[in-house]
N, C-alpha and C. Protein backbone atom coordinates (compact mmCIF):
# COMPACT_ATOMS: atom_id res chain seq x y z
N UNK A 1 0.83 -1.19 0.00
CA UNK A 1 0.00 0.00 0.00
C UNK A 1 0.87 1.25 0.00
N UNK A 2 0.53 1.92 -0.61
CA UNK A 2 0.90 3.62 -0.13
C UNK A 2 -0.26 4.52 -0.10
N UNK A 3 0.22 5.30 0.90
CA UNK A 3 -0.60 6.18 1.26
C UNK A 3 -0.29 7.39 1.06
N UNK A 4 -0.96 8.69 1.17
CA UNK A 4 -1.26 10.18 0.70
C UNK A 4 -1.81 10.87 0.75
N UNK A 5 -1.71 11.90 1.78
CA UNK A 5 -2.54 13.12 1.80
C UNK A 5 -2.55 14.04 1.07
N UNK A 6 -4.45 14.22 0.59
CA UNK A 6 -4.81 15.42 -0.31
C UNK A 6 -4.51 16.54 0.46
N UNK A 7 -4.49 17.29 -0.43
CA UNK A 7 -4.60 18.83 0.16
C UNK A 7 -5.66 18.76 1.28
N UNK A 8 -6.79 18.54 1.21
CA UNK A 8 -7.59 19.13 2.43
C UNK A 8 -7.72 17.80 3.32
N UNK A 9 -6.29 17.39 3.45
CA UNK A 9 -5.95 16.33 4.84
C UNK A 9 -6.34 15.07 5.15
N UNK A 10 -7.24 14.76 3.28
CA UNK A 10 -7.51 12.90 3.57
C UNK A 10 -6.82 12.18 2.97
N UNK A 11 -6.44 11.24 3.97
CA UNK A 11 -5.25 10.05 3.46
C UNK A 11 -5.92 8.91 2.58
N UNK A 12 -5.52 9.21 1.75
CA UNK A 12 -5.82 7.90 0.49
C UNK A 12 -4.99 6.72 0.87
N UNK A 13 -5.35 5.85 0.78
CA UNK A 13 -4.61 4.24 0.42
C UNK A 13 -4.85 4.02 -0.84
N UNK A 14 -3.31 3.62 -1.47
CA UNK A 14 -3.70 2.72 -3.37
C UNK A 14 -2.77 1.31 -2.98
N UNK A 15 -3.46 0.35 -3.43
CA UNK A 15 -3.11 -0.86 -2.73
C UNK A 15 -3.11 -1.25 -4.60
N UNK A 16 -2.50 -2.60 -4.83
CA UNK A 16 -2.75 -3.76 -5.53
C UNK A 16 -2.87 -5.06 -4.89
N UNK A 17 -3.63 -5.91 -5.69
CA UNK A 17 -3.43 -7.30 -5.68
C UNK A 17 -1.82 -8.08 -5.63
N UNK A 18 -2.01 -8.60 -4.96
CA UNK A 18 -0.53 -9.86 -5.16
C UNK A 18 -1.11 -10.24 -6.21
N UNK A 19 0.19 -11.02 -6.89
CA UNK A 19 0.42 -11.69 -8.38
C UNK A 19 -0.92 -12.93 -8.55
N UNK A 20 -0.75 -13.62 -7.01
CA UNK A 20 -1.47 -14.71 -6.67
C UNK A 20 -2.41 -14.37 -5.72
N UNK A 21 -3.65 -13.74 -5.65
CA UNK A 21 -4.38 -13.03 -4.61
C UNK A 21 -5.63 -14.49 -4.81
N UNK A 22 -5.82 -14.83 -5.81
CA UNK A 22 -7.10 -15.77 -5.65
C UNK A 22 -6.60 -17.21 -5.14
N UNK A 23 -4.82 -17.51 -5.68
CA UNK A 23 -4.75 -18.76 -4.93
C UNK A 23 -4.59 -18.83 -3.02
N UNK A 24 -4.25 -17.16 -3.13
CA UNK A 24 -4.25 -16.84 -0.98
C UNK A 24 -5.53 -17.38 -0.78
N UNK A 25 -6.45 -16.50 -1.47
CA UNK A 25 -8.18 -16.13 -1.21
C UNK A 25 -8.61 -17.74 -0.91
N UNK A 26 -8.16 -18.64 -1.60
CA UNK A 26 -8.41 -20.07 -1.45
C UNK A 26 -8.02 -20.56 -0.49
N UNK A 27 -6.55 -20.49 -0.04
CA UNK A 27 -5.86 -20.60 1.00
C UNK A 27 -6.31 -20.59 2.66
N UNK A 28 -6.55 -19.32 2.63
CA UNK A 28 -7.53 -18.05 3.34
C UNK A 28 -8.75 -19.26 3.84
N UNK A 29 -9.53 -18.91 2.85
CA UNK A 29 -11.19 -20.12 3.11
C UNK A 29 -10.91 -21.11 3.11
N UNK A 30 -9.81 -22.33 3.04
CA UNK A 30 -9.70 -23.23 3.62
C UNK A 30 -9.25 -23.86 5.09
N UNK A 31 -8.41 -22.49 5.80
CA UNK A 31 -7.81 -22.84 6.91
C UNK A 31 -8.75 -21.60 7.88
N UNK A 32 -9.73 -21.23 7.53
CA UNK A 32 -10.38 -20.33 8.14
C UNK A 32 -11.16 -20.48 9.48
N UNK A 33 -11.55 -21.58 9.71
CA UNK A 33 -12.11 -21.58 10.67
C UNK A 33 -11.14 -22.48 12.24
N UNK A 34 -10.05 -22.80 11.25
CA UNK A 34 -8.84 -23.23 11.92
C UNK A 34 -7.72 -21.98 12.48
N UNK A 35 -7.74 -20.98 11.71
CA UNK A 35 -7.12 -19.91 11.79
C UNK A 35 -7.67 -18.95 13.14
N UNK A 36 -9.24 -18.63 12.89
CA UNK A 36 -10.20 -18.01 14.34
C UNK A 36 -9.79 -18.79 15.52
N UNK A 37 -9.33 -20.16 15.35
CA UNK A 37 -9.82 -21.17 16.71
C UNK A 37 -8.43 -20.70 17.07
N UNK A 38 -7.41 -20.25 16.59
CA UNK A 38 -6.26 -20.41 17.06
C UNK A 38 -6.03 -18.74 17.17
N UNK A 39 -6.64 -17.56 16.95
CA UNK A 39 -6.47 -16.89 17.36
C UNK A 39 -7.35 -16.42 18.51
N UNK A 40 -8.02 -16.84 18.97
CA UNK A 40 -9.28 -17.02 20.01
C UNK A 40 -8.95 -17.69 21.40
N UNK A 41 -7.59 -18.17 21.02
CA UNK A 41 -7.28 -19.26 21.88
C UNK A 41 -5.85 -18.21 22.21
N UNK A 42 -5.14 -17.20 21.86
CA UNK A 42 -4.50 -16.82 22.10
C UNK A 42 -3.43 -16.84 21.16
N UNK A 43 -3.24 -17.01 19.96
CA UNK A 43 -1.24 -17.55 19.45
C UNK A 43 -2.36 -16.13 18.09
N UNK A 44 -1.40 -15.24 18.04
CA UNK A 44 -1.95 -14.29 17.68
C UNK A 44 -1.00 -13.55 16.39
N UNK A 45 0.02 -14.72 16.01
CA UNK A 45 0.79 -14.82 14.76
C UNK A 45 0.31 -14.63 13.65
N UNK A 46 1.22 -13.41 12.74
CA UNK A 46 0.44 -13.81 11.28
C UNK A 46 0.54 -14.68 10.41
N UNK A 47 -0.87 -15.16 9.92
CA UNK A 47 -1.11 -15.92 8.74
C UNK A 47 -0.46 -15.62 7.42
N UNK A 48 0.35 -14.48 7.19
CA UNK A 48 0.30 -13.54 6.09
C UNK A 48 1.74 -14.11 5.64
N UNK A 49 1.41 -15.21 5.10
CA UNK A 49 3.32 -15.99 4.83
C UNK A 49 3.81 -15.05 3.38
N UNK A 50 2.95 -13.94 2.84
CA UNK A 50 4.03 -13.39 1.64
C UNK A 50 4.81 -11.53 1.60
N UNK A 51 4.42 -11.50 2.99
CA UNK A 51 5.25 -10.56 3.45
C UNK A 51 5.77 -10.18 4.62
C-alpha cells in the first residue's frame, strides 16, 4: 500500500493485488475456521506468509 494526503488532509490508500491473490483467497477459506480457533485461543501470529 501507499498512502497520501490530499490537500484538504484525507489520506488515500492505493493498494494492488498480489500476483497470486485468488490462490491466498483459497488458501484463506480453507484454513479459516482453523485460523479463528487459534487466534481465540490466544497464538496471535500472522497468517500472512508473503510478506
Amino acid at each position: 500500500s501507499v498512502y497520501v494526503t490530499d490537500p484538504n488532509g484525507l489520506i488515500l490508500e492505493f493498494t494492488r493485488d498480489h500476483p497470486e491473490a485468488d490462490k491466498i483467497a483459497r488458501e484463506r477459506r480453507a484454513d479459516a475456521h482453523q485460523s479463528l480457533k487459534r487466534w481465540l485461543a490466544g497464538d496471535h501470529t500472522s497468517n500472512n506468509t508473503y510478506r
